[in-house]
Protein backbone atom coordinates (compact mmCIF):
# COMPACT_ATOMS: atom_id res chain seq x y z
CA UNK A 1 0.00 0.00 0.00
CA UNK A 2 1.17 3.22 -0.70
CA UNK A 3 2.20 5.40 1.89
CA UNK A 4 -0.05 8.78 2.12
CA UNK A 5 1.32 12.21 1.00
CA UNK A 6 1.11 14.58 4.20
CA UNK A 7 2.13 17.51 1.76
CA UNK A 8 -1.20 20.09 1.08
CA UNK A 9 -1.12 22.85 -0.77
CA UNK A 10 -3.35 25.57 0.60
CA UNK A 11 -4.09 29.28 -0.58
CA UNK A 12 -3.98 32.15 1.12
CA UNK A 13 -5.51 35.06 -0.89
CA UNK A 14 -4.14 34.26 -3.86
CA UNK A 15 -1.13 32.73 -3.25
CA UNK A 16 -0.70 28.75 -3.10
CA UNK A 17 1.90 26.68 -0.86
CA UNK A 18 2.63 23.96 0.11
CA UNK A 19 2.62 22.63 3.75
CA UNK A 20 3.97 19.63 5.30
CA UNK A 21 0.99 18.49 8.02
CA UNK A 22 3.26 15.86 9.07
CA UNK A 23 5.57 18.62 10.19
CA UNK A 24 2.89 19.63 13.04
CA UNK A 25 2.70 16.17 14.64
CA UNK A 26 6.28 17.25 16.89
CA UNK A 27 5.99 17.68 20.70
CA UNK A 28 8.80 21.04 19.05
CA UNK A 29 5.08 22.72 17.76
CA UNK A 30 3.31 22.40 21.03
CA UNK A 31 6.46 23.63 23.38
CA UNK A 32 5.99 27.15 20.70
CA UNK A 33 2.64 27.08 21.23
CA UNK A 34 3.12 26.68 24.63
CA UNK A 35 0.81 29.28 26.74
CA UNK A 36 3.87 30.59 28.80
CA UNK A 37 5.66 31.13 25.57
CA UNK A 38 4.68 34.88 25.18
CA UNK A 39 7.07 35.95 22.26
CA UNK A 40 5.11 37.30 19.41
CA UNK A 41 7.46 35.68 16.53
CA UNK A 42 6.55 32.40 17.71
CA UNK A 43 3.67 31.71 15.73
CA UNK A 44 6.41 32.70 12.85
CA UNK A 45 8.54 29.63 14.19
CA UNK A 46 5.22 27.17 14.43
CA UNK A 47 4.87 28.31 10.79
CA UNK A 48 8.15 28.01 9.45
CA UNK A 49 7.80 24.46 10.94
CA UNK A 50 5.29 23.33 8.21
CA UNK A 51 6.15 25.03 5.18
CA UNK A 52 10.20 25.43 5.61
CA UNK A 53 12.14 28.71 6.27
CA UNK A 54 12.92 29.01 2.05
CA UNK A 55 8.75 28.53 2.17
CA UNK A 56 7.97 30.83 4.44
CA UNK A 57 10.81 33.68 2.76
CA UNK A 58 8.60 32.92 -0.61
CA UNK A 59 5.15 33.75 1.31
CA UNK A 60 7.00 36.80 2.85
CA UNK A 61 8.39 37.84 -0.67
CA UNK A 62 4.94 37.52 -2.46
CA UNK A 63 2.92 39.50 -0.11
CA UNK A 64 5.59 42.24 0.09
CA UNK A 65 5.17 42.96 -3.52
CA UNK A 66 1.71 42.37 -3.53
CA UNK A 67 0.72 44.82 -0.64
CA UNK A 68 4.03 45.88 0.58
CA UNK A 69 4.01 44.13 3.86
CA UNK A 70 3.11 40.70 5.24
CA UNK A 71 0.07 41.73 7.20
CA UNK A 72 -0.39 39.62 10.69
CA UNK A 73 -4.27 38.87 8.91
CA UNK A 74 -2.52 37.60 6.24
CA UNK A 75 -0.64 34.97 9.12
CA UNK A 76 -3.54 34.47 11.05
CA UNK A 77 -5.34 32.69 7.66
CA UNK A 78 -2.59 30.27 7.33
CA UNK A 79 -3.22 29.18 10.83
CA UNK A 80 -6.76 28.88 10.32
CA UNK A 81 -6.50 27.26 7.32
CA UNK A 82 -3.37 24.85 8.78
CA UNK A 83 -5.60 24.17 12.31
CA UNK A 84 -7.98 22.72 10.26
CA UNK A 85 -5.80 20.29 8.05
CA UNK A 86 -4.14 19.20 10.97
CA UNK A 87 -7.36 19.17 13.40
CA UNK A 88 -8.92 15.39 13.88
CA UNK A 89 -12.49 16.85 12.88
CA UNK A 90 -10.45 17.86 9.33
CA UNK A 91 -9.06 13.91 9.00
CA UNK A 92 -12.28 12.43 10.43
CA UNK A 93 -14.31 14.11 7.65
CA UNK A 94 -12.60 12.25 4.57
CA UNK A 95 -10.99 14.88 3.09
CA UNK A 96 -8.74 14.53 0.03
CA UNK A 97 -5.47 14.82 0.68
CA UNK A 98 -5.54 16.98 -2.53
CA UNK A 99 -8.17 19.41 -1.30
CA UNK A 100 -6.90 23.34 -1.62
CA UNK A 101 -8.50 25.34 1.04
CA UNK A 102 -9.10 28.70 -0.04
CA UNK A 103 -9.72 31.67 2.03
């Protein structure tokens, strides 16, 4: 049996990438998201986690030339869309490991 791809590509107004769910499933994610953990760049860390630091520079790059900032809304959407790949409501409901969520 083939093993299944934990790579999803989501898109996050307008711009598609691709994150590694499998990356999430490390104790590393919940010490950052840890609610003693009060620095602000750590939800850039938990991101970097899933979609690589040459990922996340591409995200950063787009959206700067886009709207000439990445905008913290523009963050929070990943993490909405990523808490719901990786939530066990999102794998209970039969999704396709293919689906693109778009926001």
């Amino acid at each position: 049996m083939a093993e299944k791809s934990t790579i999803k590509t989501i898109e996050i107004d307008g711009y598609k990438l691709d994150v590694d769910i499998d990356a999430f499933d490390d104790v590393r994610f919940f010490e950052l998201a840890d609610e003693e953990n009060t620095r602000a760049s750590v939800v850039i860390d938990m991101l970097k986690m899933g979609i690589g630091e040459d990922g996340y520079q591409k995200m950063y790059d787009y959206f700067v030339k886009k709207e000439g900032r990445l905008r913290v809304s523009t963050i929070r959407k990943a993490f909405d869309i990523l808490f719901g790949l990786i939530s066990p409501k999102a794998s209970a409901s039969g999704q396709s490991e293919n689906d693109t969520q778009t926001n």
